[in-house]
PDB file of N, CA and C in Angstrom:
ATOM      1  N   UNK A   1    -176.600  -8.741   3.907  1.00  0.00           N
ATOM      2  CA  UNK A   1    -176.548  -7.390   3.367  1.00  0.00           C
ATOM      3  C   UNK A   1    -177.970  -6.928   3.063  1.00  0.00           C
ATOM      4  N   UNK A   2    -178.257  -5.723   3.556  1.00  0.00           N
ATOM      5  CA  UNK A   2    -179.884  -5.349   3.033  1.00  0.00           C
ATOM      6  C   UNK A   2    -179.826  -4.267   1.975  1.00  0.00           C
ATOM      7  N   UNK A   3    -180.897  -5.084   1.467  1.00  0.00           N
ATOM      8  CA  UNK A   3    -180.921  -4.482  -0.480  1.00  0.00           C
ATOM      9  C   UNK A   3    -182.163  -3.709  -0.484  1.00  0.00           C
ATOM     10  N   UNK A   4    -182.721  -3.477   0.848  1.00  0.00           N
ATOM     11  CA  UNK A   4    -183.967  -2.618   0.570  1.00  0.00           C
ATOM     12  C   UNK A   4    -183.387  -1.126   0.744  1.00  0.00           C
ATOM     13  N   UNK A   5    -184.011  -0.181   0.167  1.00  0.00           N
ATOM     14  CA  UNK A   5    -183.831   1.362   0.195  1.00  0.00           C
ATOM     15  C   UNK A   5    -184.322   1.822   1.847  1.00  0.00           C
ATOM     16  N   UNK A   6    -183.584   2.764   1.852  1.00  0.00           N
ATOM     17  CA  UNK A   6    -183.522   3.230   3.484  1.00  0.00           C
ATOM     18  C   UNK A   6    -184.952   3.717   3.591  1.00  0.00           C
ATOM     19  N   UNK A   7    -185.440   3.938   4.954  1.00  0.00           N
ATOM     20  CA  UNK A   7    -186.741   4.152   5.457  1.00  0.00           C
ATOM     21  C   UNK A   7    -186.708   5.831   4.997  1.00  0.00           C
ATOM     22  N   UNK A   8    -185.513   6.627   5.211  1.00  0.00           N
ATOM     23  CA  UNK A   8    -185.986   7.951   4.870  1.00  0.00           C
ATOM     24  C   UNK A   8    -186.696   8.251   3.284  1.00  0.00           C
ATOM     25  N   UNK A   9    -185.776   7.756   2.261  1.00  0.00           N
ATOM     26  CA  UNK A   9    -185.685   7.208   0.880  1.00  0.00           C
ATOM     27  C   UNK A   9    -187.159   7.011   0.381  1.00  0.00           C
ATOM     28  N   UNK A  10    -187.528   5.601   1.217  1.00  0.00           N
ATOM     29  CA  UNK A  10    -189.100   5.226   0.567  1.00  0.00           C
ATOM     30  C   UNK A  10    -190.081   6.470   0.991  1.00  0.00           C
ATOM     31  N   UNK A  11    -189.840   7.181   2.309  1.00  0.00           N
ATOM     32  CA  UNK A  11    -190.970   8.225   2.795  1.00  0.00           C
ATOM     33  C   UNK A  11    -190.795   9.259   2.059  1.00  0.00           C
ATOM     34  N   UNK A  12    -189.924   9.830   1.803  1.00  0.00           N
ATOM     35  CA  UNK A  12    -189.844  10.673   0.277  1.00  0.00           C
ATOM     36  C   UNK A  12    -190.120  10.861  -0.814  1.00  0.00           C
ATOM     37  N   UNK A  13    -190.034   9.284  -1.290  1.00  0.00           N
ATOM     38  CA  UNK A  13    -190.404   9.379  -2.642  1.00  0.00           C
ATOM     39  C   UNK A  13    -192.030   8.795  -2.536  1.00  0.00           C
ATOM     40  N   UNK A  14    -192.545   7.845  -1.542  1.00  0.00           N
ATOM     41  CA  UNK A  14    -194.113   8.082  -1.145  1.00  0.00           C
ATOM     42  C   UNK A  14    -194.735   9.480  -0.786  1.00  0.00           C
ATOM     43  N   UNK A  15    -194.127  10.110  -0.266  1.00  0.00           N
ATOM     44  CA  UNK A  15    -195.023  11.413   0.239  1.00  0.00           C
ATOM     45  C   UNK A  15    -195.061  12.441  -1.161  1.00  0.00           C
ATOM     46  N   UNK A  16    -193.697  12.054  -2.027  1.00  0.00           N
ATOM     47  CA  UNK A  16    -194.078  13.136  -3.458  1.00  0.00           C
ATOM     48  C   UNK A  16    -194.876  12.311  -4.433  1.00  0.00           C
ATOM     49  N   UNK A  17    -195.398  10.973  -4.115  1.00  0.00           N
ATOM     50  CA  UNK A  17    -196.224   9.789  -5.146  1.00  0.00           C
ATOM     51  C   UNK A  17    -197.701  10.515  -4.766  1.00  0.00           C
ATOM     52  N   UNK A  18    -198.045  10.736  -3.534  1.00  0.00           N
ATOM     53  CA  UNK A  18    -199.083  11.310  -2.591  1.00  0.00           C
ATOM     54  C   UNK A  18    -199.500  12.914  -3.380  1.00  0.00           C
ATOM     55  N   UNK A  19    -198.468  13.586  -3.109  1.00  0.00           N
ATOM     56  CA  UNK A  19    -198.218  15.164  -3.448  1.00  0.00           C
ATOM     57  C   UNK A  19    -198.576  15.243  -4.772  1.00  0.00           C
ATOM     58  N   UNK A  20    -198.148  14.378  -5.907  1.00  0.00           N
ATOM     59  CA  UNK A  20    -198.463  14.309  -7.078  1.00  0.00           C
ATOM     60  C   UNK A  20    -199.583  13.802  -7.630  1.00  0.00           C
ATOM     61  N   UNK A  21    -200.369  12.631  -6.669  1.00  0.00           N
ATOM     62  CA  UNK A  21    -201.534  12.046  -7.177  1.00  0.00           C
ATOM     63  C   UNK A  21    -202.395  13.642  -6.911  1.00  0.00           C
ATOM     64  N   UNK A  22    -202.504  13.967  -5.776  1.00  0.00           N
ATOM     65  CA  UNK A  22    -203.532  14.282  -5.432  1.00  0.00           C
ATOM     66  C   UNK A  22    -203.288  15.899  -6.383  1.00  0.00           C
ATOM     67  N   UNK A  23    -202.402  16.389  -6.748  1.00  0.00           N
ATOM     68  CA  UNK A  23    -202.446  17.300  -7.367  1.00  0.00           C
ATOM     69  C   UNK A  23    -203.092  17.299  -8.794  1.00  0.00           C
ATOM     70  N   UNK A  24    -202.758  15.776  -9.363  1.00  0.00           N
ATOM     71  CA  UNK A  24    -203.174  15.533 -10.849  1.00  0.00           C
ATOM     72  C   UNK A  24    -204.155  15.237 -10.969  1.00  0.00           C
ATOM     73  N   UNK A  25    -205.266  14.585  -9.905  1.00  0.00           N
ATOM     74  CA  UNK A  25    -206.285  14.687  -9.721  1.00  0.00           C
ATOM     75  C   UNK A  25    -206.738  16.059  -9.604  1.00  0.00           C
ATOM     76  N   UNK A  26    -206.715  16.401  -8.597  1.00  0.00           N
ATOM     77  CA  UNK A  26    -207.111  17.757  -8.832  1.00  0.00           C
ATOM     78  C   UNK A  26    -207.525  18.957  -9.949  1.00  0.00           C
ATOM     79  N   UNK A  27    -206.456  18.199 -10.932  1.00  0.00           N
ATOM     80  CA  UNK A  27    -206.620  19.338 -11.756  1.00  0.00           C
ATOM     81  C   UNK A  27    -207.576  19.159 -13.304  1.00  0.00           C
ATOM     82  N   UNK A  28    -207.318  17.672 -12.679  1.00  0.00           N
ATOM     83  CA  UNK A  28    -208.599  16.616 -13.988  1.00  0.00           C
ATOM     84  C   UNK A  28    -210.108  17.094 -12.998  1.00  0.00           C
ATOM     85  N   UNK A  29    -210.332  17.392 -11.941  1.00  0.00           N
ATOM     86  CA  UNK A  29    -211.634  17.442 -10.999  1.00  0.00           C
ATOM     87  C   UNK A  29    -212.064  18.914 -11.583  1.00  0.00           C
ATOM     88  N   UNK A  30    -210.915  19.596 -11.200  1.00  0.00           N
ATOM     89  CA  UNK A  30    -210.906  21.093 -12.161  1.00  0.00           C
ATOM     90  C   UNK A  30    -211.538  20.978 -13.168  1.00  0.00           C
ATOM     91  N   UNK A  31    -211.045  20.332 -14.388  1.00  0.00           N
ATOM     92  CA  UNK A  31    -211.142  20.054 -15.678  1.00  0.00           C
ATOM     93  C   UNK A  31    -212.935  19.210 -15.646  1.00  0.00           C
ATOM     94  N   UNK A  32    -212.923  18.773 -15.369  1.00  0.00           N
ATOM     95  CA  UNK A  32    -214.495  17.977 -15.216  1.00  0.00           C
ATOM     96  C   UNK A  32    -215.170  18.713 -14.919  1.00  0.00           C
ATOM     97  N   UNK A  33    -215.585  18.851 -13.682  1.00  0.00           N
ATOM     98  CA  UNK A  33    -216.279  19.956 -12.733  1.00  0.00           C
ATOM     99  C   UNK A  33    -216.428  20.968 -12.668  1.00  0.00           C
ATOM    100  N   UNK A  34    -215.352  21.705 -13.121  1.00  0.00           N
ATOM    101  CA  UNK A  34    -215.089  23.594 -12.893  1.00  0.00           C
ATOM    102  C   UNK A  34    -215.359  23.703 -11.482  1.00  0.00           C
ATOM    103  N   UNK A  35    -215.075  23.250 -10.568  1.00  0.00           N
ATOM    104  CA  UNK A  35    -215.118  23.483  -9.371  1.00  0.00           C
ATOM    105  C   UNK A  35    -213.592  22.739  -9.089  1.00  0.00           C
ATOM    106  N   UNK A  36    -213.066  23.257  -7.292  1.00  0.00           N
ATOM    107  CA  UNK A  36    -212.525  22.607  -6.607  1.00  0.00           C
ATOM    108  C   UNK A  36    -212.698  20.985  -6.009  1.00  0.00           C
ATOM    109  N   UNK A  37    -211.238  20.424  -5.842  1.00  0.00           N
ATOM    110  CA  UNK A  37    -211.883  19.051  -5.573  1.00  0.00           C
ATOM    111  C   UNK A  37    -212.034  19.110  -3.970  1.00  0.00           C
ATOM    112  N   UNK A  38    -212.844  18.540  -3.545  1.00  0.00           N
ATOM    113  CA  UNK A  38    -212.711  18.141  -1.382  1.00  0.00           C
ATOM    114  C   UNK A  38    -211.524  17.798  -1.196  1.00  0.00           C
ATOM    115  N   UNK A  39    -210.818  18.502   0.135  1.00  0.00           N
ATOM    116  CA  UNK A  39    -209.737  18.166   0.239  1.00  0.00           C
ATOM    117  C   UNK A  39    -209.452  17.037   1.087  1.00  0.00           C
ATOM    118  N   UNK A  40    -210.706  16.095   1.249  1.00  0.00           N
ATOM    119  CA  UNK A  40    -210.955  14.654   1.515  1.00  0.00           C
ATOM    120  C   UNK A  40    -210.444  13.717   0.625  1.00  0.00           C
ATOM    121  N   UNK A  41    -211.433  14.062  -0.208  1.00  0.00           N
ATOM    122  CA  UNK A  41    -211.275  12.932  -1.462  1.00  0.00           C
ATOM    123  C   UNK A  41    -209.674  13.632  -1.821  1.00  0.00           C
ATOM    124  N   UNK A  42    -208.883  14.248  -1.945  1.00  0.00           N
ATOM    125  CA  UNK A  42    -207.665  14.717  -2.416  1.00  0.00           C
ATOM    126  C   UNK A  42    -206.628  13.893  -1.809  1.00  0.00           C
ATOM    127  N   UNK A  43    -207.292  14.157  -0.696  1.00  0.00           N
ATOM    128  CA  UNK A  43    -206.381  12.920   0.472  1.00  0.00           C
ATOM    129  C   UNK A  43    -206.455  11.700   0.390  1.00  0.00           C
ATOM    130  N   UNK A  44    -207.645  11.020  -0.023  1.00  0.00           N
ATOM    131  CA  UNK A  44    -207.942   9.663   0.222  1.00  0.00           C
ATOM    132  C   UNK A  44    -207.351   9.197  -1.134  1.00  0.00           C
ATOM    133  N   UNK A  45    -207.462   9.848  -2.148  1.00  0.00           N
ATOM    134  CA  UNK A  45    -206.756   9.106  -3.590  1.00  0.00           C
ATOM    135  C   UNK A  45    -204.873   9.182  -3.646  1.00  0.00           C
ATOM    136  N   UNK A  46    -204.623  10.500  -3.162  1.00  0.00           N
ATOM    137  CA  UNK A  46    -203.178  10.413  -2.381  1.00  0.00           C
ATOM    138  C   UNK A  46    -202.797   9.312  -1.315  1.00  0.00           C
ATOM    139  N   UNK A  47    -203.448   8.842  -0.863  1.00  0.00           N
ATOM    140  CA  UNK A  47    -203.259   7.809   0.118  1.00  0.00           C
ATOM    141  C   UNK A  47    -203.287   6.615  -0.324  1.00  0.00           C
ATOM    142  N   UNK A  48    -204.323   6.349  -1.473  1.00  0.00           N
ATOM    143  CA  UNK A  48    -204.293   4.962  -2.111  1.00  0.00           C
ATOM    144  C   UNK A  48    -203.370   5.135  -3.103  1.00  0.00           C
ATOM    145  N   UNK A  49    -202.969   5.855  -3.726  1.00  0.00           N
ATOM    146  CA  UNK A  49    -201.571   6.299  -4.674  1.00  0.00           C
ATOM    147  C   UNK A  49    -200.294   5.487  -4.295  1.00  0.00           C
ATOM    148  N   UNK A  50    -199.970   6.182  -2.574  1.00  0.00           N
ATOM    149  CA  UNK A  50    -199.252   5.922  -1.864  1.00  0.00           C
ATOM    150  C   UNK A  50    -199.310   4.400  -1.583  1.00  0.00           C
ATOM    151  N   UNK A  51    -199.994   3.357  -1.345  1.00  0.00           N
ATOM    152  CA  UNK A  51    -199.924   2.416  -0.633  1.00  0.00           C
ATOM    153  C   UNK A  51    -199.428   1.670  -1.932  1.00  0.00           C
ATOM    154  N   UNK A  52    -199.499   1.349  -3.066  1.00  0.00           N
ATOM    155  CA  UNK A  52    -198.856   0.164  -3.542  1.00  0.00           C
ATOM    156  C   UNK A  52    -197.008   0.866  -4.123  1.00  0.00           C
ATOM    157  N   UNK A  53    -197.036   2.187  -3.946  1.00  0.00           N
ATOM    158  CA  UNK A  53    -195.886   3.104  -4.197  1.00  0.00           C
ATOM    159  C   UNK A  53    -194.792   2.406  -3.042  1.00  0.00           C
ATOM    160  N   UNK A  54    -195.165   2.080  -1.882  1.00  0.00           N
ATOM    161  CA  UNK A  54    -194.566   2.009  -0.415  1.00  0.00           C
ATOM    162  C   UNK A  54    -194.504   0.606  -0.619  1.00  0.00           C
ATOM    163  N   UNK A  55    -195.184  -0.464  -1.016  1.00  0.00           N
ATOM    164  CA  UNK A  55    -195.111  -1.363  -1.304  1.00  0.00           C
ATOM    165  C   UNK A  55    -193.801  -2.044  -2.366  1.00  0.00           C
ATOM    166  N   UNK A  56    -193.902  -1.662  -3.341  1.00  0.00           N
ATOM    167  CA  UNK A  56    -193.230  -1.713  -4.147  1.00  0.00           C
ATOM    168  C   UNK A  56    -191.876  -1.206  -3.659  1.00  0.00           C
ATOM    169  N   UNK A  57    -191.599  -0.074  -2.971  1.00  0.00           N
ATOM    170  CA  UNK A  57    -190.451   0.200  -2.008  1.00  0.00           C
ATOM    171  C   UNK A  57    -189.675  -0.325  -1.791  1.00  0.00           C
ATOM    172  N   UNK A  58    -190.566  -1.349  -0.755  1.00  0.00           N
ATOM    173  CA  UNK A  58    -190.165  -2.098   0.260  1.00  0.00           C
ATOM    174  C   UNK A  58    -189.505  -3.256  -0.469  1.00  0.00           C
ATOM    175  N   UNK A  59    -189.571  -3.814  -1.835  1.00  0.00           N
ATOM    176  CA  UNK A  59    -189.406  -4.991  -2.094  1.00  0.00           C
ATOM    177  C   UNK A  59    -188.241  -4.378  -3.464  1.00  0.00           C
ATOM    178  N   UNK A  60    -187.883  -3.091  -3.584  1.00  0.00           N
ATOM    179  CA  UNK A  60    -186.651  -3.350  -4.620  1.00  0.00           C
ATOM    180  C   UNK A  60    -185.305  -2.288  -3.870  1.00  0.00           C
ATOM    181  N   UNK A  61    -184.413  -2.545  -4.002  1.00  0.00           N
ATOM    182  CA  UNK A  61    -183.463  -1.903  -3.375  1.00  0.00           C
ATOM    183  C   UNK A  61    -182.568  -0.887  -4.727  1.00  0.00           C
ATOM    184  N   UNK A  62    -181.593   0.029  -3.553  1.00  0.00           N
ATOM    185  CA  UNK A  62    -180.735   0.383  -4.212  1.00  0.00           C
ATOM    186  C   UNK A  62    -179.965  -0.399  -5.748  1.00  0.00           C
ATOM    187  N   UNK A  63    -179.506   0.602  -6.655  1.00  0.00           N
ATOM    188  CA  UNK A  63    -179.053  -0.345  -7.655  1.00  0.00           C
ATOM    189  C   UNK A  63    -177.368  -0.809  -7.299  1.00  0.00           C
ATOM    190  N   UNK A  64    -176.819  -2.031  -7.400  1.00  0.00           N
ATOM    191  CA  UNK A  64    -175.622  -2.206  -6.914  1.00  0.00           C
ATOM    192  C   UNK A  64    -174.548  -2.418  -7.671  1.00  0.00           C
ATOM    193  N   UNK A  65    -173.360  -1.549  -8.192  1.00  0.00           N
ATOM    194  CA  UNK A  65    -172.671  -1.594  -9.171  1.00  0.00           C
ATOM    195  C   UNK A  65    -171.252  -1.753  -8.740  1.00  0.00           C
TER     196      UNK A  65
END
């Protein structure tokens, strides 16, 4: 029986882990800076957000009742 969460499932809730880093950053870069952040670096901290998010995924499943 597989207890991991479906592939659509983990890309969802990684791509809003992504959507959310890079927004909350953003708005602390705001807050620091008074400028806009690069929408490089926006990406690249969304991306490392993402990788232990997808990780962690992969290794807990649905709850089974």
């Amino acid at each position: 029986m597989d207890t991991h969460l479906p592939l659509w499932q983990r890309l969802i809730i990684t791509v809003v882990t992504m959507l959310a880093a890079s927004y909350v950053i953003g708005l602390v870069w705001q807050a620091v800076f008074a400028g806009s952040i690069p929408s490089y670096v926006a990406g690249v901290i969304g991306g490392l957000a993402a990788l232990p998010v997808w990780d962690l995924l992969k290794r807990i499943g649905p709850s089974s009742k």
